[in-house]
C-alpha atoms as a PDB file:
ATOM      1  CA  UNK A   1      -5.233  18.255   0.481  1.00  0.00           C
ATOM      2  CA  UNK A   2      -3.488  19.795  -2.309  1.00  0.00           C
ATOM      3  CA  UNK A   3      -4.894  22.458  -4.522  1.00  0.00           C
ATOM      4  CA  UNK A   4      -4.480  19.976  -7.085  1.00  0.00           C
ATOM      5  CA  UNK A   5      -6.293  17.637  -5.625  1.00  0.00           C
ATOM      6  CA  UNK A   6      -9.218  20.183  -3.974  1.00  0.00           C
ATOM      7  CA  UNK A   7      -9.502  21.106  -8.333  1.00  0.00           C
ATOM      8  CA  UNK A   8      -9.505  17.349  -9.156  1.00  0.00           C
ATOM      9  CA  UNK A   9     -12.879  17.043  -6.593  1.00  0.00           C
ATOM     10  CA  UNK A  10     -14.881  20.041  -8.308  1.00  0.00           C
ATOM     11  CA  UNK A  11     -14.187  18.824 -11.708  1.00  0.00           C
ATOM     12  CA  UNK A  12     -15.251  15.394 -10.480  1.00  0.00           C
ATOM     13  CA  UNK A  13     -18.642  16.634  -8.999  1.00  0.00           C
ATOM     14  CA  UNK A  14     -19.123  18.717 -12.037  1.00  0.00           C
ATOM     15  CA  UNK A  15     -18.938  15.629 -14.134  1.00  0.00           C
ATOM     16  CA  UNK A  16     -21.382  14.102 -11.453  1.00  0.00           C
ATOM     17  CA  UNK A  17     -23.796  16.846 -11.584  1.00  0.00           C
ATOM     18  CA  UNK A  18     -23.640  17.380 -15.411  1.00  0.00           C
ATOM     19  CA  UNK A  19     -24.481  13.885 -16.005  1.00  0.00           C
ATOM     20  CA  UNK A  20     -27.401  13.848 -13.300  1.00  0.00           C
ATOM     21  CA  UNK A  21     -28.620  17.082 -14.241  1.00  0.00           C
ATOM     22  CA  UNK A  22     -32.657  16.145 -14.336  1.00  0.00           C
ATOM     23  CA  UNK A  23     -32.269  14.285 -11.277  1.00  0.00           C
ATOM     24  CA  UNK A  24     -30.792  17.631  -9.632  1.00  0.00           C
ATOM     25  CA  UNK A  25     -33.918  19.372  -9.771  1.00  0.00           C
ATOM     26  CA  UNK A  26     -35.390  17.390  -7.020  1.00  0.00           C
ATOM     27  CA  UNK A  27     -32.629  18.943  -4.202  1.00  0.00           C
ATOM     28  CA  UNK A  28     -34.444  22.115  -3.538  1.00  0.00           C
ATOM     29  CA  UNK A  29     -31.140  24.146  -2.464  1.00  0.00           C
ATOM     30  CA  UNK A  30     -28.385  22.836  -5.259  1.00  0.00           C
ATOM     31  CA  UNK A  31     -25.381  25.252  -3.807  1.00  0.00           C
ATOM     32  CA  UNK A  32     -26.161  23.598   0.016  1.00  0.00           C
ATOM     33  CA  UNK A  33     -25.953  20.049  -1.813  1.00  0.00           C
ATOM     34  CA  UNK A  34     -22.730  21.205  -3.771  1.00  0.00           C
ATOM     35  CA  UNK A  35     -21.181  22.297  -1.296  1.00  0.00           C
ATOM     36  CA  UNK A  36     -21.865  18.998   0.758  1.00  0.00           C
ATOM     37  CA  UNK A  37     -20.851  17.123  -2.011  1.00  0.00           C
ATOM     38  CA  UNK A  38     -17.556  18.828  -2.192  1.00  0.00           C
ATOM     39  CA  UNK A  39     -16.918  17.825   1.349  1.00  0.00           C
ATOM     40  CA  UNK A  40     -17.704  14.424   1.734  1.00  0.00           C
ATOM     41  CA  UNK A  41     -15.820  14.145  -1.710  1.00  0.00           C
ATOM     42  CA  UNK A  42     -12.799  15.180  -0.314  1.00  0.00           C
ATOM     43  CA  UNK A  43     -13.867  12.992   3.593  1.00  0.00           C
ATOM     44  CA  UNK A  44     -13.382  10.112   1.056  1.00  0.00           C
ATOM     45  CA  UNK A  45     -10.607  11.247  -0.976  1.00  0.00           C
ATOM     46  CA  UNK A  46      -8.880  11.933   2.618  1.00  0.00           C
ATOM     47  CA  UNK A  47      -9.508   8.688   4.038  1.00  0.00           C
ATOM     48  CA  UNK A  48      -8.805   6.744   0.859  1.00  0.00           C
ATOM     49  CA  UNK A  49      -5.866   8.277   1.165  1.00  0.00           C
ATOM     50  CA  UNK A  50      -4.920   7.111   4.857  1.00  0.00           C
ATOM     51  CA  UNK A  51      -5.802   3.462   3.731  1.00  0.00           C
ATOM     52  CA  UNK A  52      -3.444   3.746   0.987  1.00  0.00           C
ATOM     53  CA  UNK A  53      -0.854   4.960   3.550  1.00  0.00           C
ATOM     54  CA  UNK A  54      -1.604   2.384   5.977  1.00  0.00           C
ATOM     55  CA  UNK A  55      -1.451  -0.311   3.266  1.00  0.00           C
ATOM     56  CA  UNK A  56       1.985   0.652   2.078  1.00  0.00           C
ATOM     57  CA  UNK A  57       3.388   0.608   5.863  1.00  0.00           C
ATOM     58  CA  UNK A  58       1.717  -3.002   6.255  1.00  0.00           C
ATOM     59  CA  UNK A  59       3.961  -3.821   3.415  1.00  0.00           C
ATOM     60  CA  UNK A  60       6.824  -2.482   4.281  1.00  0.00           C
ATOM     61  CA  UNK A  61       6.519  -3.977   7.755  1.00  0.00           C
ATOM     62  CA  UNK A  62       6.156  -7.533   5.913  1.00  0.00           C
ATOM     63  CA  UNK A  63       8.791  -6.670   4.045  1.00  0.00           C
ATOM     64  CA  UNK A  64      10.653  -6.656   6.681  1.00  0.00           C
ATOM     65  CA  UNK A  65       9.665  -9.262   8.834  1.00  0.00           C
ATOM     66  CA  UNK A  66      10.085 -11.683   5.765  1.00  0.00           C
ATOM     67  CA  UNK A  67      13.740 -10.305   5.711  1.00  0.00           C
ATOM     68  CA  UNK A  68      14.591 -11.333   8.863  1.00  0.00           C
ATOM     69  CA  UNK A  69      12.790 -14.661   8.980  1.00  0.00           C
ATOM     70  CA  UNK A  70      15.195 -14.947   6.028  1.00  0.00           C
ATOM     71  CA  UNK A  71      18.211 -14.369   8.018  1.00  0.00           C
ATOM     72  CA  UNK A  72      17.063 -16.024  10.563  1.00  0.00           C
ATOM     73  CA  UNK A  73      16.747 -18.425   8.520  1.00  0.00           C
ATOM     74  CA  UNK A  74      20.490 -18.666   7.091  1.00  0.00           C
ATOM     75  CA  UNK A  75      21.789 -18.500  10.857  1.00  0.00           C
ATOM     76  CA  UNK A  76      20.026 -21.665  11.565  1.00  0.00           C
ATOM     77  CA  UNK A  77      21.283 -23.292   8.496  1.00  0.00           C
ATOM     78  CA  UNK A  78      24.783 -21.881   8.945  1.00  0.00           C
ATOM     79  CA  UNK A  79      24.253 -23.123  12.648  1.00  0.00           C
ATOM     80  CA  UNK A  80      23.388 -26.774  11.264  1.00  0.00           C
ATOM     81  CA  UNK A  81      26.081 -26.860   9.153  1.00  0.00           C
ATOM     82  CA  UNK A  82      28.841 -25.863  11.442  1.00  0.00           C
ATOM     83  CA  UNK A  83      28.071 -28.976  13.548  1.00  0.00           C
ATOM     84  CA  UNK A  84      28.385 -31.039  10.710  1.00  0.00           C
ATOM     85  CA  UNK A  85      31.373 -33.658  10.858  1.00  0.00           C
ATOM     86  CA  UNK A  86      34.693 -32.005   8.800  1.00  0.00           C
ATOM     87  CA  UNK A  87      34.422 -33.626   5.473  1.00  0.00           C
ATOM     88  CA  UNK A  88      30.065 -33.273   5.389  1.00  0.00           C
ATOM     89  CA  UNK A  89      31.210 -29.705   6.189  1.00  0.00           C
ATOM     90  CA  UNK A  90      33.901 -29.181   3.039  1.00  0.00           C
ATOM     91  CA  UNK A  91      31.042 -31.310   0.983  1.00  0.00           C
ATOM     92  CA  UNK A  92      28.835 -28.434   1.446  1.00  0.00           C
ATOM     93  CA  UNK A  93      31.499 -25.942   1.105  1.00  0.00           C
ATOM     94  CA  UNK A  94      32.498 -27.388  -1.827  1.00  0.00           C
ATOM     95  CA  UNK A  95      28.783 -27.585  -3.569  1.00  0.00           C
ATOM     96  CA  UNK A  96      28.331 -23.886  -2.779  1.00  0.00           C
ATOM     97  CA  UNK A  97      31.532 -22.384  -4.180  1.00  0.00           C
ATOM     98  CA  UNK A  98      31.111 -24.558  -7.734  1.00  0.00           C
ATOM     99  CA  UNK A  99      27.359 -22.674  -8.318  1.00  0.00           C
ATOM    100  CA  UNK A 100      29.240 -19.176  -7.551  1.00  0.00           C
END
């Protein structure tokens, strides 16, 4: 974690604590719940992070499964249309170059 970040969790739990400053009065040591505070804070931040990390991999793996289903996908076509009679063959040929 980033000092940044470790900066963005106090100011956070400040915020926190300033708005549930009456209830605060019931913790009878406040710097041993700050300080726990603090780290679970950043336990979260940490693993929210790792999600976020693992999320973008998924996607990228997709990503790239869906590419080659795709050309997968044009080989079999390609495949089909190669064992086409000649003149189906040019028909095709010929419907593809006019939309280029």
């Amino acid at each position: 974690m980033s000092s940044d970040e470790a900066e963005d969790v106090v100011q956070d739990l400040m915020i926190k604590f300033w708005q549930k400053k009456d209830e605060l009065e019931q913790f009878g040591n406040f710097k041993s719940y700050a300080l726990k505070s603090v780290r679970n804070e950043c336990l979260n931040r940490l693993k929210h992070h790792d999600v976020k990390l693992g999320f973008a991999d998924m996607q990228l793996h997709r990503s790239e499964l869906y590419s080659m289903e795709v050309n997968n996908l044009k080989e079999q076509i390609i495949g089909f249309i190669n064992q086409l009679p000649e003149k189906q063959k040019a028909v095709i040929h010929l419907k593809r170059c006019r939309r280029v």
